[in-house]
N, C-alpha and C. Protein backbone atom coordinates (compact mmCIF):
# COMPACT_ATOMS: atom_id res chain seq x y z
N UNK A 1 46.49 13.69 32.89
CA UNK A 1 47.20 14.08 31.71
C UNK A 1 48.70 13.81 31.87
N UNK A 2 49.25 14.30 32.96
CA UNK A 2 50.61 14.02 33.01
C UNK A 2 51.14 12.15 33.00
N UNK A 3 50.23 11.77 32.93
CA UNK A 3 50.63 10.56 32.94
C UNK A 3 51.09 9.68 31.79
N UNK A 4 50.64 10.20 31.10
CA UNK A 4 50.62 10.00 29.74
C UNK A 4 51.30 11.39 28.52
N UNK A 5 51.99 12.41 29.27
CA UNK A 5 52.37 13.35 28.78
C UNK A 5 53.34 12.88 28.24
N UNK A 6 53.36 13.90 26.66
CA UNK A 6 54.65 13.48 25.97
C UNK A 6 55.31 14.78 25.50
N UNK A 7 55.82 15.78 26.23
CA UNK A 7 56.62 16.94 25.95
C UNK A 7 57.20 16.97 25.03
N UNK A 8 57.23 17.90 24.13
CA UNK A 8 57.90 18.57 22.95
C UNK A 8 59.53 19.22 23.32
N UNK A 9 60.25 18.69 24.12
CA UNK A 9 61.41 18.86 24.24
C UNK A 9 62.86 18.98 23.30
N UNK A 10 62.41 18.20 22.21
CA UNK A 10 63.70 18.31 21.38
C UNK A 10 63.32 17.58 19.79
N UNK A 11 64.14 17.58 19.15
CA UNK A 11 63.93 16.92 17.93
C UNK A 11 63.36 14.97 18.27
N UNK A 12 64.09 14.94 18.74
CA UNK A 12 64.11 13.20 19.18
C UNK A 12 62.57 13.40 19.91
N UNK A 13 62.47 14.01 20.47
CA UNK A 13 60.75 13.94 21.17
C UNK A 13 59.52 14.29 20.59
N UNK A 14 59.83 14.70 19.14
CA UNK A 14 58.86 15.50 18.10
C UNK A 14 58.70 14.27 17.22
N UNK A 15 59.76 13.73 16.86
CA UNK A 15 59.72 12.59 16.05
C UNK A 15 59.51 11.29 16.60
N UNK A 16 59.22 11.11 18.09
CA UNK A 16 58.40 10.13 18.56
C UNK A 16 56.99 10.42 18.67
N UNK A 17 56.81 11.64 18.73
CA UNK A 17 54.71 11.95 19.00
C UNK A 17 54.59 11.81 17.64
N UNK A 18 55.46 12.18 16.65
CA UNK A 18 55.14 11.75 15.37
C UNK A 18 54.49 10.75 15.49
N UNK A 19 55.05 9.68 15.34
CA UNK A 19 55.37 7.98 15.27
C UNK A 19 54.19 7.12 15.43
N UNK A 20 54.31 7.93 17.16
CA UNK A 20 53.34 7.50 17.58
C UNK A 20 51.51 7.85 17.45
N UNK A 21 51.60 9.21 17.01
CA UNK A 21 50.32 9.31 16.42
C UNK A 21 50.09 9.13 15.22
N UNK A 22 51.28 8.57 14.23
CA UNK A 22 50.96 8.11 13.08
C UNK A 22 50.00 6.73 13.23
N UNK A 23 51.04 5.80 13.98
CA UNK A 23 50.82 4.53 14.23
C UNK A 23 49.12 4.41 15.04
N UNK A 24 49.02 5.52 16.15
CA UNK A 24 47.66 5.42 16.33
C UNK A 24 46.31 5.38 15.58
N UNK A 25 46.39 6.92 14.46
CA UNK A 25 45.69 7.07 13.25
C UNK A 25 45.60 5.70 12.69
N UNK A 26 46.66 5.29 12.04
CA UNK A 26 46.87 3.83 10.81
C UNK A 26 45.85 3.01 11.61
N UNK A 27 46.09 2.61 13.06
CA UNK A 27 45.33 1.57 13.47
C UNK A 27 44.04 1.89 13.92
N UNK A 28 43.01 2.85 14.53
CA UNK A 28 42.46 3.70 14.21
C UNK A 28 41.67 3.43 12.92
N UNK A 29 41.81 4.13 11.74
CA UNK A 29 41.56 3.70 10.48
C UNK A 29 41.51 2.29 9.84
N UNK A 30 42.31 1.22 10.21
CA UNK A 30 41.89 0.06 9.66
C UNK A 30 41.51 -0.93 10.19
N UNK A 31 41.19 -0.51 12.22
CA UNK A 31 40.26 -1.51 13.08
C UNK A 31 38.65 -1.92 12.78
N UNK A 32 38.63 -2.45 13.05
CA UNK A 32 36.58 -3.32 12.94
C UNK A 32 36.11 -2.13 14.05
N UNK A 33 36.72 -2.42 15.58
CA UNK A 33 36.03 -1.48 16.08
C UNK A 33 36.45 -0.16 16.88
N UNK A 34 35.64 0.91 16.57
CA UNK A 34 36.51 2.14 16.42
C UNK A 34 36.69 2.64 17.87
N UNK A 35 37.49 2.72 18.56
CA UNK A 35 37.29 3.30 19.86
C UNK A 35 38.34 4.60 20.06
N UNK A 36 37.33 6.24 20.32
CA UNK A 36 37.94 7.35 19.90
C UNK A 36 38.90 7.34 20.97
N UNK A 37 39.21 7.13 22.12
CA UNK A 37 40.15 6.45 23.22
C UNK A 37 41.95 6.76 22.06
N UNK A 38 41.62 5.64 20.93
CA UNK A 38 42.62 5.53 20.88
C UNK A 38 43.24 6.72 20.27
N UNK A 39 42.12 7.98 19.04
CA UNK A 39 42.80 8.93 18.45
C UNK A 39 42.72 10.11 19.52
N UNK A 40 42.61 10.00 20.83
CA UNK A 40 42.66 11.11 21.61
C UNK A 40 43.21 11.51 21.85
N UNK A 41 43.84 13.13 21.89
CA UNK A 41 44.75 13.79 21.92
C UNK A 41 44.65 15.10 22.72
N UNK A 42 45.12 15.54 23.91
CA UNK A 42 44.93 16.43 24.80
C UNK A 42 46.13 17.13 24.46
N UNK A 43 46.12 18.52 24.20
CA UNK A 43 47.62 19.39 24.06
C UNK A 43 47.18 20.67 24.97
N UNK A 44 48.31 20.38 25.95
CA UNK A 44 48.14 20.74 27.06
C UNK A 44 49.03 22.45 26.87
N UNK A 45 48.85 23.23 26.59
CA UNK A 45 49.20 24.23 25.86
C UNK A 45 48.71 25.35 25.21
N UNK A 46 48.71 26.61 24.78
CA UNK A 46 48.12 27.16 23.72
C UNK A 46 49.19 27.98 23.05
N UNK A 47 50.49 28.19 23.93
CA UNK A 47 50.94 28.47 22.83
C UNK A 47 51.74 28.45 21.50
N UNK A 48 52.52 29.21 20.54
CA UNK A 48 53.05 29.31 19.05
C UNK A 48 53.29 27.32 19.49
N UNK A 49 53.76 26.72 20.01
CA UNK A 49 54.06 25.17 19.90
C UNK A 49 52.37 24.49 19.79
N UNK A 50 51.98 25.01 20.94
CA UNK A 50 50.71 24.38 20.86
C UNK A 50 49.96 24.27 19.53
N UNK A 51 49.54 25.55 19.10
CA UNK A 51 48.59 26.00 17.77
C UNK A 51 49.13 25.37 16.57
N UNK A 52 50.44 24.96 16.69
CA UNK A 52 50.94 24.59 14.89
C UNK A 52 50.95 23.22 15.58
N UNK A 53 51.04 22.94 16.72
CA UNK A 53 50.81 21.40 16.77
C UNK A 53 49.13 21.00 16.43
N UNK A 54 48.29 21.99 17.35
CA UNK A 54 46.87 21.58 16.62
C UNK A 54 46.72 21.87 14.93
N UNK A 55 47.64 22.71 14.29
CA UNK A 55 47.43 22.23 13.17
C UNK A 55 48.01 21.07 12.07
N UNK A 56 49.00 20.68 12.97
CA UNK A 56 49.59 19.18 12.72
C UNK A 56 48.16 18.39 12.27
N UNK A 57 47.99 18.44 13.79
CA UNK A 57 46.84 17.29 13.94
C UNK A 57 45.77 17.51 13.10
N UNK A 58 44.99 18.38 12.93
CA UNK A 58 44.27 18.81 11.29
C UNK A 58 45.04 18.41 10.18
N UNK A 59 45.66 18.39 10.11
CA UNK A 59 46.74 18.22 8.48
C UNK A 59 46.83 16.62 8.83
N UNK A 60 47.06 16.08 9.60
CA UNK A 60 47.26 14.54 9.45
C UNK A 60 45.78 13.65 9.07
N UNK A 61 45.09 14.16 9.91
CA UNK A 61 43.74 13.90 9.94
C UNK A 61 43.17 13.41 8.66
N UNK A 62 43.55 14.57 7.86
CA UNK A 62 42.98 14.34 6.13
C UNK A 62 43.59 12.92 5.54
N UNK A 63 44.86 12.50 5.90
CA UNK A 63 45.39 11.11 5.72
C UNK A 63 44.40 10.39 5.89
N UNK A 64 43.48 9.62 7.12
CA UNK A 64 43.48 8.94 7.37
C UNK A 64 41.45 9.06 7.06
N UNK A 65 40.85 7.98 7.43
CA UNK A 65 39.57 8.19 7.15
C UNK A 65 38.70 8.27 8.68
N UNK A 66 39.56 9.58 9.35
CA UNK A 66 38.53 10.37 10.56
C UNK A 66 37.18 11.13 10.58
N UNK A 67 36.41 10.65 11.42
CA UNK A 67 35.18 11.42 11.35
C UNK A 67 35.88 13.11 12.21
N UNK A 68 35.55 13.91 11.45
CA UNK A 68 35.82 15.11 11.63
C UNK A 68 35.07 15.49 12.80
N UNK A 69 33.52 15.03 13.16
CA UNK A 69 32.86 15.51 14.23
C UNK A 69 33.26 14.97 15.23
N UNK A 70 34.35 14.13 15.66
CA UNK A 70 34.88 13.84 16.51
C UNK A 70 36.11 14.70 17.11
N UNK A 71 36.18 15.60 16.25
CA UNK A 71 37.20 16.68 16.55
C UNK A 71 36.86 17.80 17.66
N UNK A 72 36.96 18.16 19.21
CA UNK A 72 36.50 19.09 19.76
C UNK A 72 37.12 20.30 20.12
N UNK A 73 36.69 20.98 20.20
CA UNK A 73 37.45 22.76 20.90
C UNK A 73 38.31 22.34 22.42
């Protein structure tokens, strides 16, 4: 996980996980072939940051055309 960790440190670091999980979703959604690899998302966390970030990720979700059962606890 840490290897790929992207900490919630500041404004400038919120608006790159943005970006970047926008850009993942978009491509994601309009590839031939779907590999969940790419919308995977580990939030390493539970708390008040964590929970409104998992509800980020629910709220974006509806954008894009995700299979919901791919969503896990």
């Amino acid at each position: 996980m840490a290897e790929n960790a992207m900490p919630i440190a500041d404004i400038n670091a919120a608006e790159k996980i943005s970006a970047t999980l926008e850009d993942n979703f978009r491509k994601y959604a309009t590839s031939e072939e779907k590999d969940v690899k790419d919308i995977s998302v580990i939030v390493g966390g539970t708390g008040l940051a964590g929970m409104e970030f998992l509800g980020e990720l629910v709220h974006r979700k509806k954008n894009y055309v995700l299979n919901t059962e791919l969503m896990k606890n």
